[in-house]
Structures are given as structure tokens and as C-alpha cells.
C-alpha atoms as a PDB file:
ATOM      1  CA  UNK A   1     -23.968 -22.848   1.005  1.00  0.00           C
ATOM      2  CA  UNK A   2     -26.515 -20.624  -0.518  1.00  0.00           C
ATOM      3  CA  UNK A   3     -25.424 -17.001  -0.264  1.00  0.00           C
ATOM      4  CA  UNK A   4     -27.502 -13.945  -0.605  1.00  0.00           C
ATOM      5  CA  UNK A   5     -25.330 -11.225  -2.113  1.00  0.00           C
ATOM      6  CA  UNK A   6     -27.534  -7.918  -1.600  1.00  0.00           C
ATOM      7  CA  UNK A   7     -26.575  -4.694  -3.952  1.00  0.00           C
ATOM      8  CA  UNK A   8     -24.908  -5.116  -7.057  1.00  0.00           C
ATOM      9  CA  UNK A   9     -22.711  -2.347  -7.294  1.00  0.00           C
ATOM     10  CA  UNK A  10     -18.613  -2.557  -6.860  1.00  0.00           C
ATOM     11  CA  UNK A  11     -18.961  -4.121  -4.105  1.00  0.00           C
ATOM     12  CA  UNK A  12     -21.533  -6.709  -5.026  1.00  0.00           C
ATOM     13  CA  UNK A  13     -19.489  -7.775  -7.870  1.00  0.00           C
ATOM     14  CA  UNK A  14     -16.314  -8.545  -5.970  1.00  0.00           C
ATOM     15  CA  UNK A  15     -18.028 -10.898  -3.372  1.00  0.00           C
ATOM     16  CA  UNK A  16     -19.328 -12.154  -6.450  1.00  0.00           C
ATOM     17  CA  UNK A  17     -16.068 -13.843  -7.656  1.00  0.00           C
ATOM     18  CA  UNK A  18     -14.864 -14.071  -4.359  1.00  0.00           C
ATOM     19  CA  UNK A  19     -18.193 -16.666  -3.151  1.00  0.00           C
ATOM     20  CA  UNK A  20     -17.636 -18.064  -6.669  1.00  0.00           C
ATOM     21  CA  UNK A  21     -14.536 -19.138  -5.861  1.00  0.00           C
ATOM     22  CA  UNK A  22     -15.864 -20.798  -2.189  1.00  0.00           C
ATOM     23  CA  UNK A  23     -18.180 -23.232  -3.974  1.00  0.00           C
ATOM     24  CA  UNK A  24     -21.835 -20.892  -2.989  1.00  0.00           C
ATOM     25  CA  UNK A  25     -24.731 -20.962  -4.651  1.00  0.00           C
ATOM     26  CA  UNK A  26     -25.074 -17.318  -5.367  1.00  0.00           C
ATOM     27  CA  UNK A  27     -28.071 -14.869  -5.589  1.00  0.00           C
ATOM     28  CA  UNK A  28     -28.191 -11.262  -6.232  1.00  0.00           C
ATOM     29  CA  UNK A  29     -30.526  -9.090  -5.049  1.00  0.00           C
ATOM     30  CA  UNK A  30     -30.227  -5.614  -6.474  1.00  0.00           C
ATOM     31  CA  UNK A  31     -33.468  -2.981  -5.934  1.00  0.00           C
ATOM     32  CA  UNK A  32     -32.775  -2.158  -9.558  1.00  0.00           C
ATOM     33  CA  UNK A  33     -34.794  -4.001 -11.548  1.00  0.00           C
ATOM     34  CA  UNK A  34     -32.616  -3.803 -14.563  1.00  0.00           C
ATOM     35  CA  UNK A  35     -29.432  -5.101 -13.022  1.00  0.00           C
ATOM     36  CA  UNK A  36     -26.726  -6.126 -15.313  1.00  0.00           C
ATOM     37  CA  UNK A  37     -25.654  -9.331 -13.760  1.00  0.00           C
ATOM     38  CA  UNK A  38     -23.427 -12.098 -15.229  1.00  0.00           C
ATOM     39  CA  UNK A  39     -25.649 -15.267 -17.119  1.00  0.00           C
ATOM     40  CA  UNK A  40     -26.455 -17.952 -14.617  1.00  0.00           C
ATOM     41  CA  UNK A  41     -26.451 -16.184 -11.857  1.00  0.00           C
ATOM     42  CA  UNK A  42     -29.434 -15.988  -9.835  1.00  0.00           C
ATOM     43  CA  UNK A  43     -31.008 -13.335  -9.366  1.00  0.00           C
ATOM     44  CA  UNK A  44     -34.344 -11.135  -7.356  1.00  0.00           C
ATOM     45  CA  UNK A  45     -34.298  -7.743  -8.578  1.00  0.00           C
ATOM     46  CA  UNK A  46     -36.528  -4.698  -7.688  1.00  0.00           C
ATOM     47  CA  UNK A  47     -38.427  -3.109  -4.982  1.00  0.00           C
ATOM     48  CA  UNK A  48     -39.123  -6.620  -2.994  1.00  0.00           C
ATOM     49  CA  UNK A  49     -35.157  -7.690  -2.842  1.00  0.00           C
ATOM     50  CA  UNK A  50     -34.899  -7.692   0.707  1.00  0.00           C
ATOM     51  CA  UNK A  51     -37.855 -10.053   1.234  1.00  0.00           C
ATOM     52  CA  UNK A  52     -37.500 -13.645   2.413  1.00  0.00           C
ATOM     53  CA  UNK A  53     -33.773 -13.776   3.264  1.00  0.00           C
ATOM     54  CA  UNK A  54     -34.430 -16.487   5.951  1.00  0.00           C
ATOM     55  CA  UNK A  55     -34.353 -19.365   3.170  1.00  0.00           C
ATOM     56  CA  UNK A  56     -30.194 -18.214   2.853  1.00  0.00           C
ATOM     57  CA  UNK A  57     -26.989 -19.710   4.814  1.00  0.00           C
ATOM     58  CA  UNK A  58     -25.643 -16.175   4.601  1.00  0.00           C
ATOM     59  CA  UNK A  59     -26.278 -12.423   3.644  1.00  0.00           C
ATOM     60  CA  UNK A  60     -23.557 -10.031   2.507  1.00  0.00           C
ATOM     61  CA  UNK A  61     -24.491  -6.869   2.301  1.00  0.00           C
ATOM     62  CA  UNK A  62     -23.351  -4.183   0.378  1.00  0.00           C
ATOM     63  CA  UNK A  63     -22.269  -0.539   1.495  1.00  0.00           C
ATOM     64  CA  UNK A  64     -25.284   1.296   0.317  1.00  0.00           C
ATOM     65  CA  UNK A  65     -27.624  -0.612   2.245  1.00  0.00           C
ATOM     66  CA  UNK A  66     -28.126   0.225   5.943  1.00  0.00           C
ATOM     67  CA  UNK A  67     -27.826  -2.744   8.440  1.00  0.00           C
ATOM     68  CA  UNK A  68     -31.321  -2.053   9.836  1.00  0.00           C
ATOM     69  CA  UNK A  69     -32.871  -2.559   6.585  1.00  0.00           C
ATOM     70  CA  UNK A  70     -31.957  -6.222   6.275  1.00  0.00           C
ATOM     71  CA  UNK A  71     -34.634  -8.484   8.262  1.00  0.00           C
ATOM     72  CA  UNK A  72     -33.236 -11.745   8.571  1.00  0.00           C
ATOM     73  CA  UNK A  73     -32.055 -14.517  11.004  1.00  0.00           C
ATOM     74  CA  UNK A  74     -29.143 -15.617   9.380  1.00  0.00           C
ATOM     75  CA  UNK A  75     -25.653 -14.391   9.373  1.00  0.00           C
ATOM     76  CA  UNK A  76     -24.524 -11.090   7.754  1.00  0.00           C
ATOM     77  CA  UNK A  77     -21.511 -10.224   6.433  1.00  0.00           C
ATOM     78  CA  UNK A  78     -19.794  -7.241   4.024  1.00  0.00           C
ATOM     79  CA  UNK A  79     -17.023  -7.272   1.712  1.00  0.00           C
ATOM     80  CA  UNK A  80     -14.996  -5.358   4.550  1.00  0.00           C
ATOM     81  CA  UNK A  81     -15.902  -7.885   7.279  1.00  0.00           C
ATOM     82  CA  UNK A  82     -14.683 -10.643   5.210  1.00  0.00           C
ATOM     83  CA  UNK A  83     -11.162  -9.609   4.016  1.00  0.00           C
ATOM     84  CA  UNK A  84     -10.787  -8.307   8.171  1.00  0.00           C
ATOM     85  CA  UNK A  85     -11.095 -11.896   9.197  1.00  0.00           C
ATOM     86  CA  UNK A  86      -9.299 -13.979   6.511  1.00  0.00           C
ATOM     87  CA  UNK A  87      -6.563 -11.845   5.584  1.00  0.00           C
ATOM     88  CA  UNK A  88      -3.250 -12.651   6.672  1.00  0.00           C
ATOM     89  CA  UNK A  89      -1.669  -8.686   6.477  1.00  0.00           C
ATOM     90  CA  UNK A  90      -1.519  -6.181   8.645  1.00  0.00           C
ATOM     91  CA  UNK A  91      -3.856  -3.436   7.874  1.00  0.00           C
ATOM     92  CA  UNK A  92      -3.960   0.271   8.178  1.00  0.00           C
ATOM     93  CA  UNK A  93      -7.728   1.270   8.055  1.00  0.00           C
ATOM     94  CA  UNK A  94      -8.178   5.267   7.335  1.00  0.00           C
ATOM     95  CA  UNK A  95     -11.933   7.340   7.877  1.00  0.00           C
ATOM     96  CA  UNK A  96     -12.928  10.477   8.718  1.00  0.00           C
ATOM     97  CA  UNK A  97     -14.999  12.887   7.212  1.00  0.00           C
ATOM     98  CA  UNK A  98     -12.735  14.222   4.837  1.00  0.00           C
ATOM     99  CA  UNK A  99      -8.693  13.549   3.677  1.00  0.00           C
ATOM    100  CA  UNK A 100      -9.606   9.875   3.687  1.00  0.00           C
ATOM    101  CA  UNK A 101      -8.272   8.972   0.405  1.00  0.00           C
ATOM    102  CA  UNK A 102      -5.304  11.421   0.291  1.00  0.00           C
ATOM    103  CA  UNK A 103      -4.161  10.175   3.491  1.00  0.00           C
ATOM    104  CA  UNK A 104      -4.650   6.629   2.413  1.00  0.00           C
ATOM    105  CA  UNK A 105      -2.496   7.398  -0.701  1.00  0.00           C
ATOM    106  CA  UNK A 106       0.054   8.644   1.385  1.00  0.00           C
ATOM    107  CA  UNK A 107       0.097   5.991   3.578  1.00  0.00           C
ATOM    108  CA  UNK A 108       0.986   3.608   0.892  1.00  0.00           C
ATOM    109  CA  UNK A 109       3.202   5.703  -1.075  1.00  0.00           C
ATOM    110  CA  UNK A 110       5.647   6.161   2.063  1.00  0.00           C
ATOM    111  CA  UNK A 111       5.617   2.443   3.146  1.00  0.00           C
ATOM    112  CA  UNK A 112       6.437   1.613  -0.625  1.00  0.00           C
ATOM    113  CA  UNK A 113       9.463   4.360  -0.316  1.00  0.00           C
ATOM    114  CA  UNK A 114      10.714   2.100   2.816  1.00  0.00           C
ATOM    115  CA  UNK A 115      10.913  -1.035   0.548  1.00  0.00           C
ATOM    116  CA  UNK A 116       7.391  -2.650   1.950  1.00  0.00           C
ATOM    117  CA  UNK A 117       4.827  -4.810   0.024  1.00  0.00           C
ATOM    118  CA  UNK A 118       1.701  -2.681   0.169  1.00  0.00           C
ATOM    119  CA  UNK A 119      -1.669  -3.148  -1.102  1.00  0.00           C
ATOM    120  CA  UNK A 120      -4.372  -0.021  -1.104  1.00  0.00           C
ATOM    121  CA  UNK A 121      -8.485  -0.814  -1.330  1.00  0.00           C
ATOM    122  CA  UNK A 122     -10.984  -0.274   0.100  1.00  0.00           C
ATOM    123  CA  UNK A 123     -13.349   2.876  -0.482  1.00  0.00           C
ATOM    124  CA  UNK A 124     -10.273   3.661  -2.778  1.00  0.00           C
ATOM    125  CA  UNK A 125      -8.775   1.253  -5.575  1.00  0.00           C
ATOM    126  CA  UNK A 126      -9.544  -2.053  -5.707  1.00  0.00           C
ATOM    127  CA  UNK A 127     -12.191  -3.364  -3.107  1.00  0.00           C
ATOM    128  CA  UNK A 128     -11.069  -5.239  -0.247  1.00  0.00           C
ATOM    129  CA  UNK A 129     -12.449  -9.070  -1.116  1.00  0.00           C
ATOM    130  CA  UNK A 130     -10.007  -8.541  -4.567  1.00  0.00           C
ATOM    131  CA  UNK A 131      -6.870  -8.124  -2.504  1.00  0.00           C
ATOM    132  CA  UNK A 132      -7.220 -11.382  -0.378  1.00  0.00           C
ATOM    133  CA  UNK A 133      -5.231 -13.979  -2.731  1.00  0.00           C
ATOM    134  CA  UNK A 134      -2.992 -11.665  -3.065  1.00  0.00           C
ATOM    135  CA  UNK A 135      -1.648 -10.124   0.291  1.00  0.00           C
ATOM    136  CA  UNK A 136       1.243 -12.252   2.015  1.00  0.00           C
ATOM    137  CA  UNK A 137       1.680 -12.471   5.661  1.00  0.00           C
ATOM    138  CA  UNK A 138       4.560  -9.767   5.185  1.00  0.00           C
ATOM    139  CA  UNK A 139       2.524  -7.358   3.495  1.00  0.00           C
ATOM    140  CA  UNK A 140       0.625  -4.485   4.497  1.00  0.00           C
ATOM    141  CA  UNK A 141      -3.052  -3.759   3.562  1.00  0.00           C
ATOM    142  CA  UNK A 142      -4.030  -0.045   3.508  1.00  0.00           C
ATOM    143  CA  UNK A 143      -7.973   0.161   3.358  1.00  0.00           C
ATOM    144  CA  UNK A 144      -9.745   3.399   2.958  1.00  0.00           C
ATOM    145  CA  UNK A 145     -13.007   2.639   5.453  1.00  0.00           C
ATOM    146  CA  UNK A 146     -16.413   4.764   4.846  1.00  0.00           C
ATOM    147  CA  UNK A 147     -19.194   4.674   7.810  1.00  0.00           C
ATOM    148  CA  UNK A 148     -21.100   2.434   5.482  1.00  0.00           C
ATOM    149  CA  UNK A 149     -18.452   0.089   5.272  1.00  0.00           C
ATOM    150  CA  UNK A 150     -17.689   0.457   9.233  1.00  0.00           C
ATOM    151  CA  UNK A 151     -21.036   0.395  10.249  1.00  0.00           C
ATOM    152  CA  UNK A 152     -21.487  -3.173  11.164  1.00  0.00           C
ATOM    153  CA  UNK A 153     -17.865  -4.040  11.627  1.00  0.00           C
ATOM    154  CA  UNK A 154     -16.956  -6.896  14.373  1.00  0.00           C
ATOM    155  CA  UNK A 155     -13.029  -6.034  13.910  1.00  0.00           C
ATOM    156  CA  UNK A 156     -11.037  -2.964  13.817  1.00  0.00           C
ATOM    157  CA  UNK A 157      -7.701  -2.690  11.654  1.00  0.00           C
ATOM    158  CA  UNK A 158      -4.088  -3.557  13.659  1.00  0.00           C
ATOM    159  CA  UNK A 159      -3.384   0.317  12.707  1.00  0.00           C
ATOM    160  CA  UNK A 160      -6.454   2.497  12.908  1.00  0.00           C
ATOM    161  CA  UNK A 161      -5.835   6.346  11.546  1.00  0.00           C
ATOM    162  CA  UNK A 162      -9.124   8.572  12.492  1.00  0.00           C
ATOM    163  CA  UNK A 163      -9.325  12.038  10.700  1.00  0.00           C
ATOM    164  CA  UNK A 164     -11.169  14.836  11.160  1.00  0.00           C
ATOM    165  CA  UNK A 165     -15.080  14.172  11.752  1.00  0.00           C
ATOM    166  CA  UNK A 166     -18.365  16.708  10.529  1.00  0.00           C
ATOM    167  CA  UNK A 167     -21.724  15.869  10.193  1.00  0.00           C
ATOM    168  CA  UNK A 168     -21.962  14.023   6.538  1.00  0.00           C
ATOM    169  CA  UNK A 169     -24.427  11.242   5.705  1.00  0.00           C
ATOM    170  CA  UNK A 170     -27.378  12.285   7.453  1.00  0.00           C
ATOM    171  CA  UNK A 171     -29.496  11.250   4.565  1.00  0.00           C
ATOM    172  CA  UNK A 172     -28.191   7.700   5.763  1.00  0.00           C
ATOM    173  CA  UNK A 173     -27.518   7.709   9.100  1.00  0.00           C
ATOM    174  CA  UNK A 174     -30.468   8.058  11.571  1.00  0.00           C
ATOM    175  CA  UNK A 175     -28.220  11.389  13.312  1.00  0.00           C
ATOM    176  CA  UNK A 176     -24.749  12.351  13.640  1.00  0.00           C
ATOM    177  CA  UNK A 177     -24.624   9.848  16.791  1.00  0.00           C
ATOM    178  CA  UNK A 178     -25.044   7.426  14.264  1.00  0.00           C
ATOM    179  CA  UNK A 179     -22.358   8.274  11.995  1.00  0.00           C
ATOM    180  CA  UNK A 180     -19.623   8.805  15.021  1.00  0.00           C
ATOM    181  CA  UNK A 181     -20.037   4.860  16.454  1.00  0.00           C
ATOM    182  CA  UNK A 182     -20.160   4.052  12.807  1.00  0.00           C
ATOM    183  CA  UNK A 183     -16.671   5.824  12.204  1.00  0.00           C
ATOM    184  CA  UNK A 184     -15.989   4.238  15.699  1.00  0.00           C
ATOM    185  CA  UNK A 185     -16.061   1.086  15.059  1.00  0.00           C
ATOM    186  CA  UNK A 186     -12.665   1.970  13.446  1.00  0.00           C
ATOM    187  CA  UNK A 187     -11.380   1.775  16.958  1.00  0.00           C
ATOM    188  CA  UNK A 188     -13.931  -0.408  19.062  1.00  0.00           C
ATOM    189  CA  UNK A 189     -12.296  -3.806  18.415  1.00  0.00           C
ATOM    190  CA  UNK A 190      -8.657  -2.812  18.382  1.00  0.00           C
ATOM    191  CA  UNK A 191      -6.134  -5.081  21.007  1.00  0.00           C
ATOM    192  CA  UNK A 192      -3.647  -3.543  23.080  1.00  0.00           C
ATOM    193  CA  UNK A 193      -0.804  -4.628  20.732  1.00  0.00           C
ATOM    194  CA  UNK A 194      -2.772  -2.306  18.003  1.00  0.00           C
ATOM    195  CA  UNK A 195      -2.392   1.439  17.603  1.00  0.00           C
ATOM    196  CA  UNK A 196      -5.106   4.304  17.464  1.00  0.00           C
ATOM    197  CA  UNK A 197      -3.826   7.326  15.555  1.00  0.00           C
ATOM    198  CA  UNK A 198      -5.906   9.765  15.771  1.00  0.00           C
ATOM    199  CA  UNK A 199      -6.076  13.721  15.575  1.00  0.00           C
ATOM    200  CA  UNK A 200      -5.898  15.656  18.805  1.00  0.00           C
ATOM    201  CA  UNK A 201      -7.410  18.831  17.634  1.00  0.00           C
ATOM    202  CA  UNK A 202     -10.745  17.395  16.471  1.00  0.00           C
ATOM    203  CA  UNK A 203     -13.295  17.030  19.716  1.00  0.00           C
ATOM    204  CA  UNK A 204     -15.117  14.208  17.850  1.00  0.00           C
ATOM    205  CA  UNK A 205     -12.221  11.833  17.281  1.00  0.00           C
ATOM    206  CA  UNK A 206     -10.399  12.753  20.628  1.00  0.00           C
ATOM    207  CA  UNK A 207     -13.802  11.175  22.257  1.00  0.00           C
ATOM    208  CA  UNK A 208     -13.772   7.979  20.103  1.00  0.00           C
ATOM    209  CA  UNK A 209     -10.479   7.229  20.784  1.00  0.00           C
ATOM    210  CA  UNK A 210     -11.225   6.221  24.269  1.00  0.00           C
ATOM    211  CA  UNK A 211     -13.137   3.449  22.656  1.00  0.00           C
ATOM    212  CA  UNK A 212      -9.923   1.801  21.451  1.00  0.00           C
ATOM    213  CA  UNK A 213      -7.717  -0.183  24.175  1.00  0.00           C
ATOM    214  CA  UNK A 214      -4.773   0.080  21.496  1.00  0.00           C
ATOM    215  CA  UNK A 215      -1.924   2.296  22.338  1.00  0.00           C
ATOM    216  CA  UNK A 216      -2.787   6.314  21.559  1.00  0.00           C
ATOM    217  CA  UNK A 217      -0.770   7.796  18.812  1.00  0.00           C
ATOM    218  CA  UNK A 218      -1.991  11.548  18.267  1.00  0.00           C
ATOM    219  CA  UNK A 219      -1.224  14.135  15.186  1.00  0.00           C
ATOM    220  CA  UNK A 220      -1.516  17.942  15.398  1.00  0.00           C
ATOM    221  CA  UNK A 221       0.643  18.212  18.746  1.00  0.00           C
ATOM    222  CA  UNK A 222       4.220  17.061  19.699  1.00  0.00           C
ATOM    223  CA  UNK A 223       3.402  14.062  21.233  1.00  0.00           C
ATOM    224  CA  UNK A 224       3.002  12.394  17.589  1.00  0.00           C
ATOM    225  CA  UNK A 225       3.312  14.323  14.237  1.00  0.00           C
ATOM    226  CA  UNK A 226       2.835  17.653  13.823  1.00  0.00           C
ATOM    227  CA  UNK A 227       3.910  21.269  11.769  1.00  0.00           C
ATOM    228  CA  UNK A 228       6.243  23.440  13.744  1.00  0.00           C
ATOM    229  CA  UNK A 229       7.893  26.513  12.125  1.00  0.00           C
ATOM    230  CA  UNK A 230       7.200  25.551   8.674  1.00  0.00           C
ATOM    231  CA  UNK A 231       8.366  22.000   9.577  1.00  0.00           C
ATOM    232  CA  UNK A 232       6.702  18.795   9.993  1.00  0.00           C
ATOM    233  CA  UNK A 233       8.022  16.919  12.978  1.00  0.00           C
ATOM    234  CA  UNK A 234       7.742  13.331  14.612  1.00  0.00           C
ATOM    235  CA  UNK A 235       8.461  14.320  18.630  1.00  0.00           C
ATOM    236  CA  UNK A 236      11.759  15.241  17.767  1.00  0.00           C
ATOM    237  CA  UNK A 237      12.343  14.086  14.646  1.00  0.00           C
ATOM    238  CA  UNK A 238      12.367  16.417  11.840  1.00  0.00           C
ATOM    239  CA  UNK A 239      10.859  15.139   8.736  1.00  0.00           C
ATOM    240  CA  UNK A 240      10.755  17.710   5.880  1.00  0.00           C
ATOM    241  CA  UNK A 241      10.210  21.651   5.095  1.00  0.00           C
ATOM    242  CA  UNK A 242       6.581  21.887   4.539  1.00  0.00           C
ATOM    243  CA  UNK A 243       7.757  23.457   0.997  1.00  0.00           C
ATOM    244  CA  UNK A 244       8.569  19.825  -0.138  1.00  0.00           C
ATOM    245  CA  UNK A 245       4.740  19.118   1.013  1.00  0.00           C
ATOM    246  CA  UNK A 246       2.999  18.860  -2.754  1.00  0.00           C
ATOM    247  CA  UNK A 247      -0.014  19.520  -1.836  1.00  0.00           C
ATOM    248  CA  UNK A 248      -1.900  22.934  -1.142  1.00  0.00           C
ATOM    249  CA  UNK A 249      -3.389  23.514   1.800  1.00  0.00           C
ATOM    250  CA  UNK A 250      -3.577  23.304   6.102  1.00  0.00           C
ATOM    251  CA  UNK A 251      -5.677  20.059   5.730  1.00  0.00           C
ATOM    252  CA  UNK A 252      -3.218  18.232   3.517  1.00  0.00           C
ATOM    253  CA  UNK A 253      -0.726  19.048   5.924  1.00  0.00           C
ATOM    254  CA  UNK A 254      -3.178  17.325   8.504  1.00  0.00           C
ATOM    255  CA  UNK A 255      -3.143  14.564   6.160  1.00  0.00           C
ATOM    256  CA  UNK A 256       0.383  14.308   5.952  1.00  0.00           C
ATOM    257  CA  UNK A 257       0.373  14.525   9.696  1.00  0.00           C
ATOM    258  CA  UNK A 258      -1.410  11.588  10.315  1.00  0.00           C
ATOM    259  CA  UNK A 259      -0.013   9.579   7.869  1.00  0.00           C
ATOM    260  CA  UNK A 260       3.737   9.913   9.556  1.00  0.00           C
ATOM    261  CA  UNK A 261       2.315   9.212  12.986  1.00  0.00           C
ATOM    262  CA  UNK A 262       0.473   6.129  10.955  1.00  0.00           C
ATOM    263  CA  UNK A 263       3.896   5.047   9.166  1.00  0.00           C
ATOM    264  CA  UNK A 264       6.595   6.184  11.901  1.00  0.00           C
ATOM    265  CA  UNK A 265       6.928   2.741  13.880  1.00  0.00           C
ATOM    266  CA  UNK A 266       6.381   0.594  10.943  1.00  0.00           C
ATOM    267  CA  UNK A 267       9.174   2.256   9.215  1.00  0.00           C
ATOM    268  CA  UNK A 268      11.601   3.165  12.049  1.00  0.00           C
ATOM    269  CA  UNK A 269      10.483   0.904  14.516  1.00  0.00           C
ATOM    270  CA  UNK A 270       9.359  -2.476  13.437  1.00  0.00           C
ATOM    271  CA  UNK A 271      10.116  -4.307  16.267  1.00  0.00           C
ATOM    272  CA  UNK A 272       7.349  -2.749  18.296  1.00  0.00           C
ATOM    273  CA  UNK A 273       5.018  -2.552  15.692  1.00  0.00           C
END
């Protein structure tokens, strides 16, 4: 199979080892002309990269470079798309505008604390494709997701967390309508055994939720994690003072939010979840 690999940054170099490893015959194409890439590897560097991808079995494409911008026939695929379809985990996907990686941290620092195998990549650590010969059936996957990485998904995480959304990435999206069914695509191909967490006091995400046909989990009101009285709460359950909350500010405790709603059934519930 001859595979196309297009950008050479982080990304680039873990699908890299990962088609390595599948037997391709591998070409980078990088707009930077003075690319560092390994000897013996093919490569088409500069301003005409994109040209010609017809002759390739299959195109991954890297983050930085918008979908519409590749003009081709064949298959496409990401880093992102390819660990969602071959790995064996259950994953917890995290975006939003901001709190992403905090509230991906958190995520897999409180599954740890409840004795589970986790594994954290993404837009944060270790990129996805480098976690896949690694993650057992039993484990849990928490990937940090940026629109860039969402933007041509065909899955959606088992557990999807949605934070808060603003306009960012204009400079790469064509307009904020963009950037929201990029971030929705976090939800769009969810099941109804999955779960949409989601925060209930951000217009934005409370629309894109509707997208998902997973069961609705919200944070910032009582029906899923919130502060109450200098507590943070699960319905009824009281977690901790927010005085034992490290971090400074009303966001983190938003982030802290939504990772308890994100955590509670796996931990106290696992049954269901």
C-alpha cells in the first residue's frame, strides 16, 4: 500500500512509525521545503505537496491541514481517525474552547486514583497512533480532541466531555459555524450505550448536544456535577470542599465539574457504563 502521509509535524511522525510498522510504502509531503525527515523515506516537500495525490492507496492528513485543501479521490484518514477505529479501549474524548487539557489531566488522574489502567494523548501527551500497542481492552484512553483533529472525524469517543465553546480558529475555520460542527463531531457519531457530558450553562454546547443520541450527562446544575455552597456535588453526592480544589479559579472548578460527571459512572457505577 502506498501511503501519502501529509504534514510532518508530531503528528506526521507518529503515523510514520505506525504505517512503518503495517508494511506501506511511505511518502511525506511537508510544505516546508527543508523538512527533517528520517533517510529513506520518501519524500515531496514545498509549496506543490498537495499535488497529484490520486497515484496513493491512502492519504493521512495531519491536523494543520484543513480537509478542503486535500484534492484527491482516494481515502483520507488522520492520526485520530485511526486509533478511533482500531483501538480496543474505551475512550474519553475532551474539546472545547478552553480547559481542554486541565480537564483531560483530571480525567486521568481520578480514574488512576480508582485503580484503572489509563492512557492520556491526544492534543496532550503522547499522540494517539503511539498509544495503540499499548492500550488493553480493560483500559481507558483519555484523548484531548482539537477542531482540527475533530474536523473530519467518522466516530465519536464512548465518553464524549464538551466544554465551554468561543469563537477561536477563525484564521482556520471558514466561520464560527465551522468550528462548532467541527467540535461537534465530538458528539455526532456517539451510540445510545455512549454518554454526552456536556456543560449546561454554555448556549453553544447545550445546542450540539442534541447531535449526540448517547445518554445526556450535564455539569454546572444538579442534574450532573456541580458547586453548591462552596461544595462540589454529584446529584446528591458530595464530593469535596472546593478548598481542597488546587487550582485557582471559577473555570477550573468548571473543569473539575465536568470531569466528575465524566468519571462518576466509570468509577461508581461500572456496570452501566
Amino acid at each position: 500500500m502506498k501511503v501519502a502521509i501529509l504534514g510532518f509535524g508530531i503528528e506526521g511522525k507518529s503515523a510514520l512509525k505506525y504505517w512503518q510498522t503495517q508494511g506501506a510504502e511511505i511518502i511525506i509531503c511537508d510544505s516546508n521545503a527543508n523538512a527533517q525527515v528520517p533517510d529513506g523515506i520518501a519524500t515531496k516537500l514545498g509549496p506543490d505537496y498537495l499535488l497529484d495525490l490520486d497515484q496513493f492507496d491512502l492519504i493521512v492528513r495531519s491536523p494543520g491541514i484543513k480537509p478542503s485543501d486535500v484534492n484527491t479521490t482516494k481515502p483520507i484518514t488522520s492520526v485520530t481517525r485511526e486509533f478511533m477505529a482500531k483501538c480496543p479501549a474505551k475512550i474519553i474524548g475532551v474539546t472545547g474552547t478552553k480547559g481542554k487539557g486541565t480537564t483531560s489531566s483530571l480525567i486521568a488522574q481520578m480514574l488512576m486514583k480508582a485503580g484503572k489502567k489509563v492512557w492520556l494523548g491526544g492534543n496532550i501527551g503522547l499522540p494517539a497512533l503511539d498509544l495503540l500497542d499499548q492500550a488493553q481492552a480493560n483500559d481507558i484512553v483519555v484523548l484531548e480532541l482539537s477542531s482540527f483533529q475533530l474536523m473530519d472525524a467518522t466516530q465519536s469517543p464512548q465518553i464524549a466531555v464538551m466544554l465551554m465553546l468561543a469563537a477561536d480558529h477563525l484564521n482556520y475555520h471558514d466561520n464560527l459555524e465551522e468550528y462548532h460542527q467541527a467540535k461537534a463531531n465530538i458528539f455526532r457519531y456517539q451510540n445510545s450505550d455512549d454518554l454526552a457530558v456536556y456543560n449546561v450553562n454554555d448556549p453553544n454546547t447545550s445546542k450540539l448536544v442534541e447531535l449526540s443520541p448517547a445518554r445526556h450527562l450535564a455539569y454546572g446544575n444538579q442534574t450532573g456535577a456541580y458547586v453548591s455552597e462552596n461544595e462540589i456535588l454529584f446529584q446528591d453526592h458530595k464530593i469535596c470542599p472546593i478548598s481542597e480544589v488546587g487550582l485557582i479559579g471559577p473555570h477550573n472548578l468548571d473543569n473539575v465539574c465536568a470531569a466528575v460527571a465524566a468519571t462518576w459512572g466509570i468509577i461508581h457505577d461500572p456496570v452501566t457504563m
